[in-house]
PDB file of N, CA and C in Angstrom:
ATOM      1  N   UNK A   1       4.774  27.708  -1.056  1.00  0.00           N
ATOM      2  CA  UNK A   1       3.565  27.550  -0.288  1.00  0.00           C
ATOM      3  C   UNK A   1       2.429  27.151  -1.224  1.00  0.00           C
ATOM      4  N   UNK A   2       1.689  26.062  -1.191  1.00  0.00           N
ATOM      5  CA  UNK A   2       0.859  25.627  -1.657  1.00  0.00           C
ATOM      6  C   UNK A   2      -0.673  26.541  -1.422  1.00  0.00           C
ATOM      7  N   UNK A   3      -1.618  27.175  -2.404  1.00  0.00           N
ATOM      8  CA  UNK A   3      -3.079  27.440  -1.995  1.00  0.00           C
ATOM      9  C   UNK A   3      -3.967  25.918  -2.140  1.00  0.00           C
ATOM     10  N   UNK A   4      -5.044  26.172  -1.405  1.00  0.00           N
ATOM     11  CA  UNK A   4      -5.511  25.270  -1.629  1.00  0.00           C
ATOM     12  C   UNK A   4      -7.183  26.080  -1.381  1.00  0.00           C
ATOM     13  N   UNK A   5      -8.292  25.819  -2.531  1.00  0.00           N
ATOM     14  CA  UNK A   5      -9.074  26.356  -2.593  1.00  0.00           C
ATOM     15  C   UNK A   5     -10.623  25.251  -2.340  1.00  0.00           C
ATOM     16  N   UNK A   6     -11.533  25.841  -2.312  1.00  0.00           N
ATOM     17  CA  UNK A   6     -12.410  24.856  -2.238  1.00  0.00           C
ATOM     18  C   UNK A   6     -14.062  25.716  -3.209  1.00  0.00           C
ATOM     19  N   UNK A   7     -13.446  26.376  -4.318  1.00  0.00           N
ATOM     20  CA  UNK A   7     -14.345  27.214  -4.523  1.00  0.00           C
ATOM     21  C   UNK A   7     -13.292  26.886  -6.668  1.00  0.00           C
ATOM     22  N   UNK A   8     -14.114  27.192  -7.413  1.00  0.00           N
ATOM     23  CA  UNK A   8     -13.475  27.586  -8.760  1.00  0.00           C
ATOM     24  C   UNK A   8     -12.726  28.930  -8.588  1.00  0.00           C
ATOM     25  N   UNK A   9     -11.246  28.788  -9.226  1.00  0.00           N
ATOM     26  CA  UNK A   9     -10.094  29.702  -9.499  1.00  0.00           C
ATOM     27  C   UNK A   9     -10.647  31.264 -10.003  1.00  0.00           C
ATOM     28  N   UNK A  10     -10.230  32.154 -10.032  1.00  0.00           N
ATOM     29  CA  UNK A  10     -10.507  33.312 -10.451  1.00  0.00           C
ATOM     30  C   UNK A  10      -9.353  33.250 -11.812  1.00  0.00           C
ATOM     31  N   UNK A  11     -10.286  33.979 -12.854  1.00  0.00           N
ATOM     32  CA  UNK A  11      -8.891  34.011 -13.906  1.00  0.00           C
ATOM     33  C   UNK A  11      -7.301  34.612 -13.145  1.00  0.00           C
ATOM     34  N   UNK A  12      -7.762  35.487 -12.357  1.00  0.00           N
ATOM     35  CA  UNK A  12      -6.476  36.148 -11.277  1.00  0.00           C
ATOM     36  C   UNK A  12      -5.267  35.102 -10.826  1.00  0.00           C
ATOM     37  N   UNK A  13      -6.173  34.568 -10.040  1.00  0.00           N
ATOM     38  CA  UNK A  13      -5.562  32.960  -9.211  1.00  0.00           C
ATOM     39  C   UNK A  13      -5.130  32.183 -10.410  1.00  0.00           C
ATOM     40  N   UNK A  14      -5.544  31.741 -11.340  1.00  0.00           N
ATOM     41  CA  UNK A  14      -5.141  31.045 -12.561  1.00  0.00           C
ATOM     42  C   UNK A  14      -3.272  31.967 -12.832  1.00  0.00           C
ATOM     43  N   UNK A  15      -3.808  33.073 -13.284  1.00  0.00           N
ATOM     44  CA  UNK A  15      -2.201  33.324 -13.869  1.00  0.00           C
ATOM     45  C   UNK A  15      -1.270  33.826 -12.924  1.00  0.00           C
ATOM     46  N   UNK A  16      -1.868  33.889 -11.830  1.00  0.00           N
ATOM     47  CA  UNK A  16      -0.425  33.773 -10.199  1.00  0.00           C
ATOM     48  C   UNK A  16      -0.306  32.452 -10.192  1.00  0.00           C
ATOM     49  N   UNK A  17      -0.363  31.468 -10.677  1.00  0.00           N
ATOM     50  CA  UNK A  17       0.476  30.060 -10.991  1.00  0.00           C
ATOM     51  C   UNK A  17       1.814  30.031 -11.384  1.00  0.00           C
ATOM     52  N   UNK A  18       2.331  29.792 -10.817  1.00  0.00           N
ATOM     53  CA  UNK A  18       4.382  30.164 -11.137  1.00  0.00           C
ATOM     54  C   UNK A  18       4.086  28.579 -12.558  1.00  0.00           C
ATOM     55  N   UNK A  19       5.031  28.840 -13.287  1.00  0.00           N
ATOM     56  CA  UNK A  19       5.037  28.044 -14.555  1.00  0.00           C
ATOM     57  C   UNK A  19       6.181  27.461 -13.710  1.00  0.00           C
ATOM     58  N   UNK A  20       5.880  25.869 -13.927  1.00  0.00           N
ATOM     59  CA  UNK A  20       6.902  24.771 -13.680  1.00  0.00           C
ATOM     60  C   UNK A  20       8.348  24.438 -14.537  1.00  0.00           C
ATOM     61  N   UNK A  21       9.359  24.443 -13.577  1.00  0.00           N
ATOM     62  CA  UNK A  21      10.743  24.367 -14.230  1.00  0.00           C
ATOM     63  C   UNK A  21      10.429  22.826 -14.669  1.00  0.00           C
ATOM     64  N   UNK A  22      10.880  22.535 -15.733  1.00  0.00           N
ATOM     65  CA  UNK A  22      11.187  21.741 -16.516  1.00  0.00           C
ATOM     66  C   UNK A  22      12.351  21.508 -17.300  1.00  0.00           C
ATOM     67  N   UNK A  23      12.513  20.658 -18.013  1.00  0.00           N
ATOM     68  CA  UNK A  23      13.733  19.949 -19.064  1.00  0.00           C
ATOM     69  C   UNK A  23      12.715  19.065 -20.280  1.00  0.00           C
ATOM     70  N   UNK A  24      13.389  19.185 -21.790  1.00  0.00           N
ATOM     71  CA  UNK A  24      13.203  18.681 -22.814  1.00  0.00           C
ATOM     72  C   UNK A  24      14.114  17.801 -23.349  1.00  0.00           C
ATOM     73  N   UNK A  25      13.500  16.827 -23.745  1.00  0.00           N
ATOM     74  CA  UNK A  25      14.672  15.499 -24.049  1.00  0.00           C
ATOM     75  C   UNK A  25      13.996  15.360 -25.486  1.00  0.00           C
ATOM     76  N   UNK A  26      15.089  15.217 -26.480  1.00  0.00           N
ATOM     77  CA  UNK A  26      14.582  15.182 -27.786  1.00  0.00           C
ATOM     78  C   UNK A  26      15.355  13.355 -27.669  1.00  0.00           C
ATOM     79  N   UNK A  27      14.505  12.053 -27.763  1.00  0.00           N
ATOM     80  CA  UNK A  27      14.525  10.930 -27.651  1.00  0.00           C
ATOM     81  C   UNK A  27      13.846   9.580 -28.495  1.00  0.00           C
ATOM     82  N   UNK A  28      14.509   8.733 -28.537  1.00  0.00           N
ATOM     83  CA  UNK A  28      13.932   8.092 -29.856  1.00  0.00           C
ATOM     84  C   UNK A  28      12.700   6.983 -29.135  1.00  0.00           C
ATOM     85  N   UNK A  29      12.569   5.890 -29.231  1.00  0.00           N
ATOM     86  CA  UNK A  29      11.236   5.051 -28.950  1.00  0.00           C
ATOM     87  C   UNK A  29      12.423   4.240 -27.452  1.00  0.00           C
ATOM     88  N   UNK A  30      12.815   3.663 -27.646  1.00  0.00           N
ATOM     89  CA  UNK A  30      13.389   2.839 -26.445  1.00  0.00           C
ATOM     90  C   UNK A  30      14.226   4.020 -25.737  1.00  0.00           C
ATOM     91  N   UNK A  31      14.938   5.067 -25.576  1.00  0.00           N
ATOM     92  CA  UNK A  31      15.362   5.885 -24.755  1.00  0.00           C
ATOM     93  C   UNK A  31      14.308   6.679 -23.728  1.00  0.00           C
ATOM     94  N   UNK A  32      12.900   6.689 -24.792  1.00  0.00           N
ATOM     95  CA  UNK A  32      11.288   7.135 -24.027  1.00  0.00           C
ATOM     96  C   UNK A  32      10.973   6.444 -23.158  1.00  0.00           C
ATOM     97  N   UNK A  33      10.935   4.670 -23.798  1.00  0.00           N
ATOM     98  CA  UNK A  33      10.572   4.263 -22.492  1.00  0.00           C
ATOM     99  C   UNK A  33      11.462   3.681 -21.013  1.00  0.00           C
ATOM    100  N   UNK A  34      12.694   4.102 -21.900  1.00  0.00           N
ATOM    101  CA  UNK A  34      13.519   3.732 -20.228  1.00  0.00           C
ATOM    102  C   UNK A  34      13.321   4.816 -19.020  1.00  0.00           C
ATOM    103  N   UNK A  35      13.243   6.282 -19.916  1.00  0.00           N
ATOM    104  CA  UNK A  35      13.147   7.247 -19.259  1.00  0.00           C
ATOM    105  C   UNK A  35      12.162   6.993 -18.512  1.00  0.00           C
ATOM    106  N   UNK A  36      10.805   6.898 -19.060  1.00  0.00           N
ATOM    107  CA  UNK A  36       9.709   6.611 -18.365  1.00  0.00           C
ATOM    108  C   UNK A  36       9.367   5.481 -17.218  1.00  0.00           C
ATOM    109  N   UNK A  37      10.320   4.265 -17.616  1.00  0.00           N
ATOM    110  CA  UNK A  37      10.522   3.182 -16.752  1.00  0.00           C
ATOM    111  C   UNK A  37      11.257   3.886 -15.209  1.00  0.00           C
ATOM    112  N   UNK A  38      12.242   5.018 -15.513  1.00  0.00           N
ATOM    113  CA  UNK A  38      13.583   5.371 -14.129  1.00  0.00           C
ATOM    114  C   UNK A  38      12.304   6.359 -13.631  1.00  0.00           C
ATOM    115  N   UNK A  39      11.613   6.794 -14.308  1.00  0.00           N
ATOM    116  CA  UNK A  39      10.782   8.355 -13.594  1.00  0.00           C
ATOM    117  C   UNK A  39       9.818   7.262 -12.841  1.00  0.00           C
ATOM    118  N   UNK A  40       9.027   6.320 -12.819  1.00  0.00           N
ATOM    119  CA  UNK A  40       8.396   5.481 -12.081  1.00  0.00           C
ATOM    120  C   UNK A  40       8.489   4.916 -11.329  1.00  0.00           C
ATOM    121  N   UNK A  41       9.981   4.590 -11.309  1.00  0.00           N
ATOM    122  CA  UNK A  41      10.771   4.110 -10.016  1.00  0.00           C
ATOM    123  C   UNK A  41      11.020   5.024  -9.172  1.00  0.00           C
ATOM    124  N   UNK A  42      11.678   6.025  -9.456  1.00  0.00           N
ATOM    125  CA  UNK A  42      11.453   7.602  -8.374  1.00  0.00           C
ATOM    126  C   UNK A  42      10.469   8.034  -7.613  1.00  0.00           C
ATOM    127  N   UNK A  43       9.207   8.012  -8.806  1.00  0.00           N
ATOM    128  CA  UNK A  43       7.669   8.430  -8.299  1.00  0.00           C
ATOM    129  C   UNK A  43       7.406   7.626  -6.863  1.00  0.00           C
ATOM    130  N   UNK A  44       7.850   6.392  -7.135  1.00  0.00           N
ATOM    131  CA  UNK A  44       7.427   5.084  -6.560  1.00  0.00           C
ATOM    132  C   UNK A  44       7.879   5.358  -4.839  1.00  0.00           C
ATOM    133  N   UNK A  45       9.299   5.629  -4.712  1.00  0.00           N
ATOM    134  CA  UNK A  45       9.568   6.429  -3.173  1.00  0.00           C
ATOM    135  C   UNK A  45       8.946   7.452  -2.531  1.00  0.00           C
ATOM    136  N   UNK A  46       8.339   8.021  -3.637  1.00  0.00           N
ATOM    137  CA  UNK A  46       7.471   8.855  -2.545  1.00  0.00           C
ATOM    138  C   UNK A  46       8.061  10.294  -2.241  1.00  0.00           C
ATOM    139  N   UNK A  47       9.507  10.376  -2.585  1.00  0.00           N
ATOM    140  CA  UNK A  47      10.636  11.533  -1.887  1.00  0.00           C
ATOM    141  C   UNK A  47      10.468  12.255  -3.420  1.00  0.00           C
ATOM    142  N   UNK A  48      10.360  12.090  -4.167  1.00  0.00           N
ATOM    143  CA  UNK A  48       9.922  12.764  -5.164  1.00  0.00           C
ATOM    144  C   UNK A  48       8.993  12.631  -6.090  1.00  0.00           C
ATOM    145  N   UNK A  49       8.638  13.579  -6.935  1.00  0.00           N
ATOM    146  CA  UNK A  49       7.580  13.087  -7.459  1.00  0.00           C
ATOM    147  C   UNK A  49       8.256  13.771  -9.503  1.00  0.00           C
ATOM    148  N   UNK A  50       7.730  13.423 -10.245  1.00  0.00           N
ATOM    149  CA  UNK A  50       8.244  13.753 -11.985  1.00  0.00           C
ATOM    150  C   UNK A  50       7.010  13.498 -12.510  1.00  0.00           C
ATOM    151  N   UNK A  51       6.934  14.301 -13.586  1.00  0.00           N
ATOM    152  CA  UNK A  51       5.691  14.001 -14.864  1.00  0.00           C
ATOM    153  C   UNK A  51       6.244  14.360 -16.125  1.00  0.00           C
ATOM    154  N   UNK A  52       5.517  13.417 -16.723  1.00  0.00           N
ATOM    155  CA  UNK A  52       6.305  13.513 -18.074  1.00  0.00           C
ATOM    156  C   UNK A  52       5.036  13.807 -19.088  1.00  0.00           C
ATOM    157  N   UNK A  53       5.179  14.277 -20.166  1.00  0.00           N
ATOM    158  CA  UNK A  53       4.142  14.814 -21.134  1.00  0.00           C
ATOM    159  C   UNK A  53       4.769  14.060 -23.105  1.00  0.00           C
ATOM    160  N   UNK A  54       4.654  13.697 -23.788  1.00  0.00           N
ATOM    161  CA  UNK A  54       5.033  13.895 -24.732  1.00  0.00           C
ATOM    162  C   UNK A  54       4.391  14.278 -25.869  1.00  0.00           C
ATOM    163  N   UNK A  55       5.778  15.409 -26.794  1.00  0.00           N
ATOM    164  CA  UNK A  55       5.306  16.004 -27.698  1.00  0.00           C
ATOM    165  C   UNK A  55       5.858  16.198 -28.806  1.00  0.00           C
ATOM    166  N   UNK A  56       5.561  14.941 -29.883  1.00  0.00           N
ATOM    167  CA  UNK A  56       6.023  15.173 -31.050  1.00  0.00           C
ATOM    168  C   UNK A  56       7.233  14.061 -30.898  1.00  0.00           C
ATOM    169  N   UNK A  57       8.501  14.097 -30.917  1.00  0.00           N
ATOM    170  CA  UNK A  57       9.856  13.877 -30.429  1.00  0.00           C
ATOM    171  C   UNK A  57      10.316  14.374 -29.431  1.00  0.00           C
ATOM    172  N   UNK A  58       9.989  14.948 -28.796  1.00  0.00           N
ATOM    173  CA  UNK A  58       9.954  15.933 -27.306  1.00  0.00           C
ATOM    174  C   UNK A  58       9.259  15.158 -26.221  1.00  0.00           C
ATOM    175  N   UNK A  59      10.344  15.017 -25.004  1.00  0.00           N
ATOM    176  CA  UNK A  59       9.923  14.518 -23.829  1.00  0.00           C
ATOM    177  C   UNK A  59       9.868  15.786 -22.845  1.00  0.00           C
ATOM    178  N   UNK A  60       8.880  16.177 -22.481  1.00  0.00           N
ATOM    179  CA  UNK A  60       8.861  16.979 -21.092  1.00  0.00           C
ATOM    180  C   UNK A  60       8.984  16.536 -20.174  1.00  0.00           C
ATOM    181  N   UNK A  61       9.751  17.193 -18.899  1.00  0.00           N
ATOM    182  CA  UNK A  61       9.641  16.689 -17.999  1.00  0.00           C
ATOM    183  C   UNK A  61      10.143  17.683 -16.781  1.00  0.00           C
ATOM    184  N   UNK A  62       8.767  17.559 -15.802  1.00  0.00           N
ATOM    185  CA  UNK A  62       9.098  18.298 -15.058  1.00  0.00           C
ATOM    186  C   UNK A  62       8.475  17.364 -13.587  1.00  0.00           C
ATOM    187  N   UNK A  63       9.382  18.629 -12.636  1.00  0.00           N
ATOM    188  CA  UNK A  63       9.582  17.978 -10.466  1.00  0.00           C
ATOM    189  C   UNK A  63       7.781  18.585 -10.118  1.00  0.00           C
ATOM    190  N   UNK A  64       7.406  18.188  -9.701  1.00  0.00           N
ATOM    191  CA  UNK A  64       6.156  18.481  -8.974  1.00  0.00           C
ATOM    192  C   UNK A  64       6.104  18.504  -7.872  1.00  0.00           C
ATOM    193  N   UNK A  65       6.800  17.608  -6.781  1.00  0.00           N
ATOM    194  CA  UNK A  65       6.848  17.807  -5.476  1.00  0.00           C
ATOM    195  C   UNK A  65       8.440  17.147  -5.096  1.00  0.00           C
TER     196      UNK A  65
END
């Protein structure tokens, strides 16, 4: 169930945020951007949604909707 507020978070409301399941891809320069190329095509339907973060050699990546 989604909140949806129309006011600034309470530190409270901040850490009742469930932490997002994710996956780490340790990936070199062209495996990054294919990944990133297939997650855009997904985004793109609409039926799901992915975000990706990178860190270091580390690809994050986690489902959002």
């Amino acid at each position: 169930m989604r909140r949806r507020y129309n006011r600034l978070p309470t530190e409270q409301e901040l850490s009742s945020i469930p932490a997002a399941v994710g996956a780490e891809f340790e990936l070199n320069e062209k495996e990054t951007r294919q990944l990133r190329t297939h997650i855009y095509a997904i985004n793109r339907d609409g039926i799901r949604r992915y975000r990706t973060m990178r860190e270091g050699a580390l690809i994050l990546v986690w489902r959002i909707k």
